[in-house]
ModelCIF file with pLDDT and N, C-alpha, C, O atoms, coordinates in Angstrom:
data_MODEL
#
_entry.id   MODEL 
#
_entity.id                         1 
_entity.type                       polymer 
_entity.pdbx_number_of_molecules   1 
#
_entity_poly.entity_id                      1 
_entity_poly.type                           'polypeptide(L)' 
_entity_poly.nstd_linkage                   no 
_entity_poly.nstd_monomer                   no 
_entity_poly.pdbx_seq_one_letter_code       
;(UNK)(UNK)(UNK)(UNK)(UNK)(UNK)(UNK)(UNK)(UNK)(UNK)(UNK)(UNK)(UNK)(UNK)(UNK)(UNK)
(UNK)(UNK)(UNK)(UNK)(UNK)(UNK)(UNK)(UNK)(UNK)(UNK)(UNK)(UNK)(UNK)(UNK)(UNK)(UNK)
(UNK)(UNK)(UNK)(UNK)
;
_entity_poly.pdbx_seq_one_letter_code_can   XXXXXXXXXXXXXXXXXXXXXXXXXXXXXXXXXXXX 
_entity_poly.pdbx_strand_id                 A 
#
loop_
_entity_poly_seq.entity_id 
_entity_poly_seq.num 
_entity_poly_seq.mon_id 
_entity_poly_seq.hetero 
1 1  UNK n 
1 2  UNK n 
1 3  UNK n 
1 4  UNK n 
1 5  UNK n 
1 6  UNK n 
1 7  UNK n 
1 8  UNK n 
1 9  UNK n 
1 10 UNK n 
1 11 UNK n 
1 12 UNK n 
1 13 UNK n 
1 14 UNK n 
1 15 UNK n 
1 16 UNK n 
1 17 UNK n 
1 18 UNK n 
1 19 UNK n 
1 20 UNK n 
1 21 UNK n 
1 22 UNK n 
1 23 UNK n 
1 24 UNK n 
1 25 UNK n 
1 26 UNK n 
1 27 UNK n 
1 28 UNK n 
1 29 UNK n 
1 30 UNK n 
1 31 UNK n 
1 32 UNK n 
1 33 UNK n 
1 34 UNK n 
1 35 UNK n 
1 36 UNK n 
#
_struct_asym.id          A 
_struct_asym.entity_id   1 
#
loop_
_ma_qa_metric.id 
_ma_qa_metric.mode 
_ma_qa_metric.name 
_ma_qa_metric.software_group_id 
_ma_qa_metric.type 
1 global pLDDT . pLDDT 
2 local  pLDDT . pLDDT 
#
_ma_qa_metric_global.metric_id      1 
_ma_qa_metric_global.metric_value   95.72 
_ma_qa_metric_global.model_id       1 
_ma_qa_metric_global.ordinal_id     1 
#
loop_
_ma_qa_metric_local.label_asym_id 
_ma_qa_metric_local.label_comp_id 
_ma_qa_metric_local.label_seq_id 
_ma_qa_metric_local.metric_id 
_ma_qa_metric_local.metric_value 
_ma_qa_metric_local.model_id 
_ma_qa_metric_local.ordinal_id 
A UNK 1  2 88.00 1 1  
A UNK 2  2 94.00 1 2  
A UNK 3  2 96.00 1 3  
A UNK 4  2 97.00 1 4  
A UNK 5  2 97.00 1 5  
A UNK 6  2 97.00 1 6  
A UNK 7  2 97.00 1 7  
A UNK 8  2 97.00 1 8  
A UNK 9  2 97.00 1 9  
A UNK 10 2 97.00 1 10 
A UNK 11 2 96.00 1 11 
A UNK 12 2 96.00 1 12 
A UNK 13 2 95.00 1 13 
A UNK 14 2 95.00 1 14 
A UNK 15 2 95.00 1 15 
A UNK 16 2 94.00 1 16 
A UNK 17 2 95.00 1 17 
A UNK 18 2 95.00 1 18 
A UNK 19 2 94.00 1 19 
A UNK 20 2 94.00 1 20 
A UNK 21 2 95.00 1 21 
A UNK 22 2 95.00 1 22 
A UNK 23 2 96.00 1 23 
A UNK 24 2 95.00 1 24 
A UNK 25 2 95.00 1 25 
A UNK 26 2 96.00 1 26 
A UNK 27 2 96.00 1 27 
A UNK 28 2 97.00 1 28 
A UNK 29 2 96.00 1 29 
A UNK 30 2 97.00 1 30 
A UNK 31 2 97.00 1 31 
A UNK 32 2 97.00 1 32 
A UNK 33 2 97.00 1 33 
A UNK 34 2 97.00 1 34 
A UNK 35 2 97.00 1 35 
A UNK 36 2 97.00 1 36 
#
loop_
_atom_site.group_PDB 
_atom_site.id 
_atom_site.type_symbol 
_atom_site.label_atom_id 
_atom_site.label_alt_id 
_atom_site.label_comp_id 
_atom_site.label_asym_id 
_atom_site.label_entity_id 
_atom_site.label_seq_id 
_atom_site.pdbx_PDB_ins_code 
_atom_site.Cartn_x 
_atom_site.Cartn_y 
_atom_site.Cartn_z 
_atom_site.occupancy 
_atom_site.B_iso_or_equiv 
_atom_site.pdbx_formal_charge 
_atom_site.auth_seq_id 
_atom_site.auth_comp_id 
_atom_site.auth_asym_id 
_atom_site.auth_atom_id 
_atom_site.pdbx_PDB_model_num 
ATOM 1   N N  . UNK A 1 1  ? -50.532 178.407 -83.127 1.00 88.00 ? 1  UNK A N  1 
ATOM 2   C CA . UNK A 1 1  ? -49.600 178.501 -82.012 1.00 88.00 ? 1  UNK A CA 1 
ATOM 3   C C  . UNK A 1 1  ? -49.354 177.134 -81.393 1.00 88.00 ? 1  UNK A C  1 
ATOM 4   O O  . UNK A 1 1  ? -48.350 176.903 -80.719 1.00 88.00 ? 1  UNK A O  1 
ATOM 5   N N  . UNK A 1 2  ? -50.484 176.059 -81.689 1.00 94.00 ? 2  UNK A N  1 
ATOM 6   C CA . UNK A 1 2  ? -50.631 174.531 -80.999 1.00 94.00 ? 2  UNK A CA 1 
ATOM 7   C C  . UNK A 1 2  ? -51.010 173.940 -81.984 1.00 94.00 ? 2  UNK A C  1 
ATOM 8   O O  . UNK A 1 2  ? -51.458 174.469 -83.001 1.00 94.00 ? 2  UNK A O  1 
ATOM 9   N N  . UNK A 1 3  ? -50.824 172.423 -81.720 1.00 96.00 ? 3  UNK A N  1 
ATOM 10  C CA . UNK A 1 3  ? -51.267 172.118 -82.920 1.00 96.00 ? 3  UNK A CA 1 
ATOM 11  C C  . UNK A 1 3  ? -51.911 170.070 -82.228 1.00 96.00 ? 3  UNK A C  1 
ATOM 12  O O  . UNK A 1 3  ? -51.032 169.242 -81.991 1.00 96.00 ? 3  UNK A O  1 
ATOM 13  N N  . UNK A 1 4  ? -52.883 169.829 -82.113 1.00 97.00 ? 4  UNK A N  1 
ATOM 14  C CA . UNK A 1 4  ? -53.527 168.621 -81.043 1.00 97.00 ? 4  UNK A CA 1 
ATOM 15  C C  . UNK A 1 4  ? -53.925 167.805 -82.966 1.00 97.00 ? 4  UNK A C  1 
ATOM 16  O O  . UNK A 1 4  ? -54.705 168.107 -83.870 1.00 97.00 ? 4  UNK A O  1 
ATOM 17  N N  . UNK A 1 5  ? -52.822 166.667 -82.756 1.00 97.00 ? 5  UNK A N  1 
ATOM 18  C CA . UNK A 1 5  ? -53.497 165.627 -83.487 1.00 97.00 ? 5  UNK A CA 1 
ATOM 19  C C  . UNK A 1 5  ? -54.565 164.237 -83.392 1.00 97.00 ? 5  UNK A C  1 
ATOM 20  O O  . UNK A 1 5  ? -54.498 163.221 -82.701 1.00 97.00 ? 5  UNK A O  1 
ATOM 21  N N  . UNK A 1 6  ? -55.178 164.521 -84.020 1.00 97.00 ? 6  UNK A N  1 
ATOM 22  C CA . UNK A 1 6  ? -56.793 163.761 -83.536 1.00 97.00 ? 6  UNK A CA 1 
ATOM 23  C C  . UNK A 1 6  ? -56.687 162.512 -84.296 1.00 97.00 ? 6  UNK A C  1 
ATOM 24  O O  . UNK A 1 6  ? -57.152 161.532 -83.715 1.00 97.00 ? 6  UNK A O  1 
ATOM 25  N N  . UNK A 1 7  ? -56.181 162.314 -85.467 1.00 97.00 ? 7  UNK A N  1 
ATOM 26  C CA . UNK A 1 7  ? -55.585 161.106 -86.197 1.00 97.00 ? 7  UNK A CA 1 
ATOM 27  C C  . UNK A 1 7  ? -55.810 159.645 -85.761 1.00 97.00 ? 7  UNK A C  1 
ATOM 28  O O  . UNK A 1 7  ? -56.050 158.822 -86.644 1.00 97.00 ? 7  UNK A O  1 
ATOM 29  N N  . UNK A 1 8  ? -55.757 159.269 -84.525 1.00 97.00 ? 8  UNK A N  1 
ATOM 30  C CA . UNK A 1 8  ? -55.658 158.059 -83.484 1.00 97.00 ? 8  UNK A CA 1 
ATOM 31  C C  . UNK A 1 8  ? -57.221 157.548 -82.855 1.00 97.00 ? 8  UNK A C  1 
ATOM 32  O O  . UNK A 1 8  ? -57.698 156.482 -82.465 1.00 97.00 ? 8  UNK A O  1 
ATOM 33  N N  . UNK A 1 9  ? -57.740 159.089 -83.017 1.00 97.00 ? 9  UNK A N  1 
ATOM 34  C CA . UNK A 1 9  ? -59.375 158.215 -82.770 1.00 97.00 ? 9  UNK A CA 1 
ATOM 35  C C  . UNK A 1 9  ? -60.072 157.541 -83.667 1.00 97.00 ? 9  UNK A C  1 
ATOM 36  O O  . UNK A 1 9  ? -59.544 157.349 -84.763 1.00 97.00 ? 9  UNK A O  1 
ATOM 37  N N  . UNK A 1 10 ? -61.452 157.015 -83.400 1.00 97.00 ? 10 UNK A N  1 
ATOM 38  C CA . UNK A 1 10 ? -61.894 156.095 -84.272 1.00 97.00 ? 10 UNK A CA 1 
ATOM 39  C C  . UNK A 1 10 ? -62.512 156.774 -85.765 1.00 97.00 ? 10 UNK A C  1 
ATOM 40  O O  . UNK A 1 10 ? -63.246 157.752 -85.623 1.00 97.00 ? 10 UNK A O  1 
ATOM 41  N N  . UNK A 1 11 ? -62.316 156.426 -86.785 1.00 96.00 ? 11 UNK A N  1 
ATOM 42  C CA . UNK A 1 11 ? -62.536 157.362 -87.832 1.00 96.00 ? 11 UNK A CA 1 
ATOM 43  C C  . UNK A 1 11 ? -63.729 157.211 -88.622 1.00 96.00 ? 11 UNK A C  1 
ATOM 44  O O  . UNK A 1 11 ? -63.701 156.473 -89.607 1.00 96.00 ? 11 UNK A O  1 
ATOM 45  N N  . UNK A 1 12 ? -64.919 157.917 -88.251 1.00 96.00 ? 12 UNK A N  1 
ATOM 46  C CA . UNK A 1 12 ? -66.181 157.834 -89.147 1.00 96.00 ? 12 UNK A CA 1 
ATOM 47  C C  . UNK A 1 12 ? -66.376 158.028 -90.698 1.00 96.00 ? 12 UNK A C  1 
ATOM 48  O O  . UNK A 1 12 ? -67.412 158.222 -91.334 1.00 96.00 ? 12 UNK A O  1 
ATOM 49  N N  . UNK A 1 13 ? -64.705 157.889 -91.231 1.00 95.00 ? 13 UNK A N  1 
ATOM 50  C CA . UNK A 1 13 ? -64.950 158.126 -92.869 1.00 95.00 ? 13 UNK A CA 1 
ATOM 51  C C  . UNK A 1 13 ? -65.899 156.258 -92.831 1.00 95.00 ? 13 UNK A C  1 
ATOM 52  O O  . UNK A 1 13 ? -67.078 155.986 -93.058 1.00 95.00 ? 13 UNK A O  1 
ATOM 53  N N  . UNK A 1 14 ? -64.663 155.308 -92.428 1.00 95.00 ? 14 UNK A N  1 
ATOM 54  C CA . UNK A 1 14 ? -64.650 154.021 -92.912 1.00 95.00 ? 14 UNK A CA 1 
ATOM 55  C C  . UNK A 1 14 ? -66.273 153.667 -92.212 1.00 95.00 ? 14 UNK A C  1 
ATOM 56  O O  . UNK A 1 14 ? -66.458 152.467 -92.013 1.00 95.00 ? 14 UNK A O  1 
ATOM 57  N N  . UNK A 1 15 ? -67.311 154.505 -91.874 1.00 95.00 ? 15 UNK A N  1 
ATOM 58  C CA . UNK A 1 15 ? -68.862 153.942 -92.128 1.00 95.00 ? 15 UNK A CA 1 
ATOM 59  C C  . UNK A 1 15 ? -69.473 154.334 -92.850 1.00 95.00 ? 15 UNK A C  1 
ATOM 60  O O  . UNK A 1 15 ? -69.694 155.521 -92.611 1.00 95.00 ? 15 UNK A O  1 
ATOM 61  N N  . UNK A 1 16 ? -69.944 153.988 -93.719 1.00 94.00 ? 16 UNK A N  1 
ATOM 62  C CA . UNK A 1 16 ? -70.478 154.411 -94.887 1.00 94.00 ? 16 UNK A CA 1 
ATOM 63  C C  . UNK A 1 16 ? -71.602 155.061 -94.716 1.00 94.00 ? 16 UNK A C  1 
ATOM 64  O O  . UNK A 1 16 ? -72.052 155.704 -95.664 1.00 94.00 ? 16 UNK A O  1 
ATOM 65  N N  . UNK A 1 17 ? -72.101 155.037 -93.805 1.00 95.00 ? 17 UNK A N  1 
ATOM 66  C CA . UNK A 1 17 ? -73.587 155.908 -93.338 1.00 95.00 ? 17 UNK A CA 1 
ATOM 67  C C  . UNK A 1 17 ? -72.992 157.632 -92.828 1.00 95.00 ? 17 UNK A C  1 
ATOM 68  O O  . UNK A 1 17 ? -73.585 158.709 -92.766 1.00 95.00 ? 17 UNK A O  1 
ATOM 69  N N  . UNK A 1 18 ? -71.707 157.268 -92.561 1.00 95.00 ? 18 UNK A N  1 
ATOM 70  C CA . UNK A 1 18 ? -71.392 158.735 -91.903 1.00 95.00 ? 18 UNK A CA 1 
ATOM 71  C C  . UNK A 1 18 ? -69.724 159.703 -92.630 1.00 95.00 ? 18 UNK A C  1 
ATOM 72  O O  . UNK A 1 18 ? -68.983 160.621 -92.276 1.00 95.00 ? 18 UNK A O  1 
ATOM 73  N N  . UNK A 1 19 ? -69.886 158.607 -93.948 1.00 94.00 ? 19 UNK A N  1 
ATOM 74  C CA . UNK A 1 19 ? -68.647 159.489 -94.764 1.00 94.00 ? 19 UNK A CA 1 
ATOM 75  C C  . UNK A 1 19 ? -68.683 160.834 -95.247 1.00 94.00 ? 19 UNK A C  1 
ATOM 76  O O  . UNK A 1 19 ? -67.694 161.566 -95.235 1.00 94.00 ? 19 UNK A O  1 
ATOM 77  N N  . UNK A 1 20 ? -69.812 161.172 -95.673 1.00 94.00 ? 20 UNK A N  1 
ATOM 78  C CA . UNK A 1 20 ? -70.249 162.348 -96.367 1.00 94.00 ? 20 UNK A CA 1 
ATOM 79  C C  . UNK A 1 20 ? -70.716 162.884 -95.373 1.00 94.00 ? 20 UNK A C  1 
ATOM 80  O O  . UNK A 1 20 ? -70.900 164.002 -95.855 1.00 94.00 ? 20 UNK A O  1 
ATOM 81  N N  . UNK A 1 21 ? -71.159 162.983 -94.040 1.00 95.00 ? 21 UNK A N  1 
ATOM 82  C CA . UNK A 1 21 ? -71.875 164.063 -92.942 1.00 95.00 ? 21 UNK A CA 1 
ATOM 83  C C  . UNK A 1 21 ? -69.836 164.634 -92.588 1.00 95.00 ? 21 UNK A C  1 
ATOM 84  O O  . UNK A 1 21 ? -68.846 164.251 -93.212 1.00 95.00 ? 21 UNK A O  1 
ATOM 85  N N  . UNK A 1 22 ? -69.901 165.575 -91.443 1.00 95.00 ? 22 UNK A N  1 
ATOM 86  C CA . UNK A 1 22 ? -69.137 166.048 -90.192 1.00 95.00 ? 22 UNK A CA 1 
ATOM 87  C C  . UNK A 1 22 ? -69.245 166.029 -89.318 1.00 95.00 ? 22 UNK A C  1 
ATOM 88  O O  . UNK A 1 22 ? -70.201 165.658 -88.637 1.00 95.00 ? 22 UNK A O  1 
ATOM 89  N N  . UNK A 1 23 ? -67.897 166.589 -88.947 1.00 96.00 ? 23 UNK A N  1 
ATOM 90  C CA . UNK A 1 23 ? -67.995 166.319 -87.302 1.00 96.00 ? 23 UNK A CA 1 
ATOM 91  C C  . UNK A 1 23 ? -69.099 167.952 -86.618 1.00 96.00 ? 23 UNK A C  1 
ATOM 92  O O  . UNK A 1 23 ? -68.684 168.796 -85.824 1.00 96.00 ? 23 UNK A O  1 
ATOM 93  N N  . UNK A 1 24 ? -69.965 167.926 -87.026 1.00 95.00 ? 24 UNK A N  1 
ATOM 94  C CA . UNK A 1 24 ? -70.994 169.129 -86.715 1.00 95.00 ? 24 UNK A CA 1 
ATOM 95  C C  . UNK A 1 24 ? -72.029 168.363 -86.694 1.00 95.00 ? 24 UNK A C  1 
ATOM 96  O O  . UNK A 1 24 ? -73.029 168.814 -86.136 1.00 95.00 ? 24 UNK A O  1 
ATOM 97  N N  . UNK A 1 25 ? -72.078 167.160 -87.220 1.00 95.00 ? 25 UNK A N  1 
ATOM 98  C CA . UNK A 1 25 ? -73.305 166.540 -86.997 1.00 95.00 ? 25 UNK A CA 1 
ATOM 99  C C  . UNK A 1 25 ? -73.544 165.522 -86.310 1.00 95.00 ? 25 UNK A C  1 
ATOM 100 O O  . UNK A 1 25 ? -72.599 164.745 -86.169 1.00 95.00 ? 25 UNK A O  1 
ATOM 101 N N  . UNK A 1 26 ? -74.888 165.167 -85.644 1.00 96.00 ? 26 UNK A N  1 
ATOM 102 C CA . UNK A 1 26 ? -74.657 163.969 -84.089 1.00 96.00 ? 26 UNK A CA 1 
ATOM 103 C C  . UNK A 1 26 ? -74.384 163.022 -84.011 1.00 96.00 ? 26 UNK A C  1 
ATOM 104 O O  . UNK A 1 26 ? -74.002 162.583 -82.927 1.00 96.00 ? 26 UNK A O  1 
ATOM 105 N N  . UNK A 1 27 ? -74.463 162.064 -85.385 1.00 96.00 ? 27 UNK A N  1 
ATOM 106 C CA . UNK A 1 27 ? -74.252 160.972 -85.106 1.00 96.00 ? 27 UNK A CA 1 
ATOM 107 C C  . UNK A 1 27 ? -72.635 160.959 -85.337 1.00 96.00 ? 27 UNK A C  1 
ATOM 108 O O  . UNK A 1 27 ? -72.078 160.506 -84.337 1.00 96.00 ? 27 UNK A O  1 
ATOM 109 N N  . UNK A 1 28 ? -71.609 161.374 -86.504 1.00 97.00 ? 28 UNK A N  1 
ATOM 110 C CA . UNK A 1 28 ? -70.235 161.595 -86.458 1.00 97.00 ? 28 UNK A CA 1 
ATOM 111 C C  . UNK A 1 28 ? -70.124 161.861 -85.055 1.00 97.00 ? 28 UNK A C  1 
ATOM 112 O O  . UNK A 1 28 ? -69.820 160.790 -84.530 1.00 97.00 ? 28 UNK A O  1 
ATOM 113 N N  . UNK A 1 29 ? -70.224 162.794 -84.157 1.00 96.00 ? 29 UNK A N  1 
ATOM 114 C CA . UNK A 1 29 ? -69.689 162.790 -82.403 1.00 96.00 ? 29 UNK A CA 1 
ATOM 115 C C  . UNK A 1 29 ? -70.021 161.650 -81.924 1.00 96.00 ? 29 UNK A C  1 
ATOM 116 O O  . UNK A 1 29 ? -69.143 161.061 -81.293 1.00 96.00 ? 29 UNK A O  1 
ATOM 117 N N  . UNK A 1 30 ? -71.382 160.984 -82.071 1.00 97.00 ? 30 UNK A N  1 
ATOM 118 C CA . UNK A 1 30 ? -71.388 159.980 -81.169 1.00 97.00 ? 30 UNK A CA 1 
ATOM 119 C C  . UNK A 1 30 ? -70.757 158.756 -81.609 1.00 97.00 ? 30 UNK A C  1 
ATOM 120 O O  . UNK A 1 30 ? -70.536 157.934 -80.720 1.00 97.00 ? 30 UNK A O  1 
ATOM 121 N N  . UNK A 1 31 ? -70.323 158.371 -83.135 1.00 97.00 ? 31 UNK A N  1 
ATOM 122 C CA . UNK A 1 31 ? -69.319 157.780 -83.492 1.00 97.00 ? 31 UNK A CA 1 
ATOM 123 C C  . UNK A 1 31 ? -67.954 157.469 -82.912 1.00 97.00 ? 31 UNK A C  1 
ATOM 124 O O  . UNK A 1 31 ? -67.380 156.400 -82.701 1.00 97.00 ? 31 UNK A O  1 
ATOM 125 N N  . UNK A 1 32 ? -67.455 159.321 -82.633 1.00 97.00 ? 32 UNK A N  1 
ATOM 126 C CA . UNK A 1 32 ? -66.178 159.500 -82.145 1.00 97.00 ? 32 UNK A CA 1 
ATOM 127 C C  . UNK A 1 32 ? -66.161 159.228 -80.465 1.00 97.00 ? 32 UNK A C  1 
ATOM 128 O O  . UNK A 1 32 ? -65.178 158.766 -79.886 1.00 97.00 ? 32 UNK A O  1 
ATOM 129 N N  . UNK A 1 33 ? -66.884 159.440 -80.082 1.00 97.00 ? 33 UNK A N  1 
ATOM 130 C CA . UNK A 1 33 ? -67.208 159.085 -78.581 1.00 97.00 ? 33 UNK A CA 1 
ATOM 131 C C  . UNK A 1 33 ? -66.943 157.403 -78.280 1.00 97.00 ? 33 UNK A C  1 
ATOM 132 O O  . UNK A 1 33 ? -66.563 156.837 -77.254 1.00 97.00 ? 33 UNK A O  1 
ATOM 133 N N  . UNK A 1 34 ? -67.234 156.980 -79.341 1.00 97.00 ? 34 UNK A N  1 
ATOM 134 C CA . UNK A 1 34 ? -67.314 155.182 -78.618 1.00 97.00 ? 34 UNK A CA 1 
ATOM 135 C C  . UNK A 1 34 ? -66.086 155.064 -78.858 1.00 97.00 ? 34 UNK A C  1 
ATOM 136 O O  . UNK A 1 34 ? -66.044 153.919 -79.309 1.00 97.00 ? 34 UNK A O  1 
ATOM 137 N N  . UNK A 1 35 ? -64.680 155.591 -78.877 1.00 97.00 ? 35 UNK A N  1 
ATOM 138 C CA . UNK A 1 35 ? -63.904 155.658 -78.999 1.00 97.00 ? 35 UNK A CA 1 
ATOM 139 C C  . UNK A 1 35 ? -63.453 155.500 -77.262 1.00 97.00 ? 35 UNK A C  1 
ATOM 140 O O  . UNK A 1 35 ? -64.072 156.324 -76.589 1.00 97.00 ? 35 UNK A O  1 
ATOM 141 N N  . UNK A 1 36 ? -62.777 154.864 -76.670 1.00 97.00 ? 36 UNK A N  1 
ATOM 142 C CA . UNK A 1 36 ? -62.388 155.014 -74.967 1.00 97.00 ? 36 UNK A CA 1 
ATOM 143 C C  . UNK A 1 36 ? -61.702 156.277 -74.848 1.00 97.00 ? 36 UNK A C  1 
ATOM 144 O O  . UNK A 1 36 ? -61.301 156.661 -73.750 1.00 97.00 ? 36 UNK A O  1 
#
């Protein structure tokens, strides 16, 4: 019905420690967080 593109935040593929985890796991959020 909506549709919120997330595209623009900081992207945890390009660390290599956190390409293969998700965003379900803590350090990917706290990745996306240091994002302003």
């Amino acid at each position: 019905d909506m549709t919120f593109d997330c595209r623009f935040l900081k992207n945890p593929h390009w660390d290599p420690d956190l390409r293969s985890s998700t965003g379900l796991d803590a350090p990917v959020g706290a990745h996306v967080e240091t994002d302003p």
